[in-house]
C-alpha atoms as a PDB file:
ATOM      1  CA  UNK A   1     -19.963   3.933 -22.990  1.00  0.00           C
ATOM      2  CA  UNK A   2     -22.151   2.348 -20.623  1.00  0.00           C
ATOM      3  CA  UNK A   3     -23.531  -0.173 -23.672  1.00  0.00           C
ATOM      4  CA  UNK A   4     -20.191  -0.999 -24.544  1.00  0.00           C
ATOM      5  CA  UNK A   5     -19.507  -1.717 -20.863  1.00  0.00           C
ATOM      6  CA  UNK A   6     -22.533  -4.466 -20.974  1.00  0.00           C
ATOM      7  CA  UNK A   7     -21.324  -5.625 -23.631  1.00  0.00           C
ATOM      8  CA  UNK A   8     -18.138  -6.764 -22.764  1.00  0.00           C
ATOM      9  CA  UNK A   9     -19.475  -7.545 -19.404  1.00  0.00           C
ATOM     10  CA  UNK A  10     -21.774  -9.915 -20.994  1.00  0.00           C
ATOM     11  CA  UNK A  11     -18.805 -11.113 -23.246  1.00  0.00           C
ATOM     12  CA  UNK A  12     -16.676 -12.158 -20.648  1.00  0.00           C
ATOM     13  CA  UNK A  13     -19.390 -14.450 -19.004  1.00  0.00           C
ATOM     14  CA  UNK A  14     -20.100 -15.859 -21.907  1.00  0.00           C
ATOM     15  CA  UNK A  15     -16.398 -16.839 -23.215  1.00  0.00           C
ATOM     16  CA  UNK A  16     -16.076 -18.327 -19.421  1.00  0.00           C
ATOM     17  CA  UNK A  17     -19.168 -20.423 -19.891  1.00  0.00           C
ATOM     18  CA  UNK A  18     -18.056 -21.356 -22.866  1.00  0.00           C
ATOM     19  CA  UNK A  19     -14.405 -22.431 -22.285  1.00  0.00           C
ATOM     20  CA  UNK A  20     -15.556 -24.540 -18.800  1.00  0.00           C
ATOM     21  CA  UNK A  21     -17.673 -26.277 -21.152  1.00  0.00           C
ATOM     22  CA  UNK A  22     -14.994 -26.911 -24.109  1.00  0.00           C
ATOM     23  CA  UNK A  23     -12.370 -27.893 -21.226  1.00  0.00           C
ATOM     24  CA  UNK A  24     -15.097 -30.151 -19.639  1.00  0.00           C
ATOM     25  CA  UNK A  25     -15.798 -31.688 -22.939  1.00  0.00           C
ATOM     26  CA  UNK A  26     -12.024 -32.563 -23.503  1.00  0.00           C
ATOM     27  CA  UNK A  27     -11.523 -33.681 -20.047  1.00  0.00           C
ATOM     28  CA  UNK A  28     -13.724 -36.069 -20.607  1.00  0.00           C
ATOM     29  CA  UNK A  29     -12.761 -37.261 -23.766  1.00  0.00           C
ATOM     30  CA  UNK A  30      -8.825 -37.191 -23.417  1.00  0.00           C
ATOM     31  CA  UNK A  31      -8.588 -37.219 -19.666  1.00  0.00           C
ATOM     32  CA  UNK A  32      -8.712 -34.470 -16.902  1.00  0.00           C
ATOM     33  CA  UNK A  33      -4.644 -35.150 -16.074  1.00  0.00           C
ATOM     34  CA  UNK A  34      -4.386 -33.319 -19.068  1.00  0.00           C
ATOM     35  CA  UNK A  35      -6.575 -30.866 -19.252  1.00  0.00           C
ATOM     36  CA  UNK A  36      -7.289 -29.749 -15.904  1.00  0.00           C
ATOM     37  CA  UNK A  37      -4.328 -27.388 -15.696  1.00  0.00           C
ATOM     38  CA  UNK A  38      -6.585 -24.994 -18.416  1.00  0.00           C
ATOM     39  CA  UNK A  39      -8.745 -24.340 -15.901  1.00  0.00           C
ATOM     40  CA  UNK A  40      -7.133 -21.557 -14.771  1.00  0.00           C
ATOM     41  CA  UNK A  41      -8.652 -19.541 -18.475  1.00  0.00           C
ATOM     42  CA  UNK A  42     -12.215 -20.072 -17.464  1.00  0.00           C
ATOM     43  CA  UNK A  43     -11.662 -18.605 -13.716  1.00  0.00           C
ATOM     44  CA  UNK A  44     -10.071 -15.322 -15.208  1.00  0.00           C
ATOM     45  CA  UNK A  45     -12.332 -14.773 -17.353  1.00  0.00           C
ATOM     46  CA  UNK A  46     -15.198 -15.405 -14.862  1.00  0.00           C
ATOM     47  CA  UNK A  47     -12.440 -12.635 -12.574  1.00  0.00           C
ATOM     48  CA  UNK A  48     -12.556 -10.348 -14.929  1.00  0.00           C
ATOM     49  CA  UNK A  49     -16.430 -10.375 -15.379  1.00  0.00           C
ATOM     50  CA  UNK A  50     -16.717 -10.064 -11.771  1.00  0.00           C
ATOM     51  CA  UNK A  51     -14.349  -6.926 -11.363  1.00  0.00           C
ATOM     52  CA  UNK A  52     -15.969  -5.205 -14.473  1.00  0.00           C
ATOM     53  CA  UNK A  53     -19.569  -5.518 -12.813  1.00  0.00           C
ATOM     54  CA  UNK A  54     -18.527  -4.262  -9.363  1.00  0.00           C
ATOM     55  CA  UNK A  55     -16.656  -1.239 -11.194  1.00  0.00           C
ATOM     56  CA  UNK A  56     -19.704  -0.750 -13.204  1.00  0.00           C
ATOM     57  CA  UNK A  57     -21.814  -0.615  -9.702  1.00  0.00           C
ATOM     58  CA  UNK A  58     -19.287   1.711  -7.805  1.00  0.00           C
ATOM     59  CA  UNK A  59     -19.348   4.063 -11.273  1.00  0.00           C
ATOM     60  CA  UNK A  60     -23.241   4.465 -11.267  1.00  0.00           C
ATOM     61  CA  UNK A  61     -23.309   5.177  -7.652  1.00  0.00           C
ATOM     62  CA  UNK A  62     -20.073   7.634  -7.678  1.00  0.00           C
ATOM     63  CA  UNK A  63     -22.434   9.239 -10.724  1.00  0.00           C
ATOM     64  CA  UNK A  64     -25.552   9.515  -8.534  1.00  0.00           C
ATOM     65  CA  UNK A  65     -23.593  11.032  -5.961  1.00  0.00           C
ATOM     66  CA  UNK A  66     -22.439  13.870  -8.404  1.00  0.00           C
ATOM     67  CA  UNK A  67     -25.716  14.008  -9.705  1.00  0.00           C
ATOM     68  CA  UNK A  68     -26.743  15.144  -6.273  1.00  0.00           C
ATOM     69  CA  UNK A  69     -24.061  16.658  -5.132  1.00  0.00           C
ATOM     70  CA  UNK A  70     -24.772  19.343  -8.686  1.00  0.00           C
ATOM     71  CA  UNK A  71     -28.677  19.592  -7.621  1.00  0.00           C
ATOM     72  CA  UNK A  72     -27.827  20.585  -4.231  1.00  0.00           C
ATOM     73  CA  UNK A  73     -25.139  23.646  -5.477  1.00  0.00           C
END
């Protein structure tokens, strides 16, 4: 589980990188009146990314903590 979790971790990043640029790129092109509003995909994704590595911190800690808390039984 915890590959698949990097993986989509590192998938989310990605596709936000990716759709700045592509938004950037038509901005330029067709004007940022237009596209500006599609902003808003980017910073999700970029949300999303962030809230999947903080639960991924708080799960390996909560794991160490069990880890310990079953030595010291």
């Amino acid at each position: 589980m915890q590959i698949y979790n990097k993986i989509m971790q590192g998938f989310w990043l990605v596709f936000s990188i990716l759709v700045a640029i592509y938004i950037s790129y038509k901005g330029f092109t067709e004007g940022f009146s237009k596209w500006v509003g599609y902003y808003f995909i980017p910073a999700m994704a970029l949300a999303v990314w962030a809230v999947r590595r903080w639960m991924m911190k708080r799960m390996e800690k909560h794991q160490e903590f069990l880890r310990q808390q079953q030595e010291g039984k």
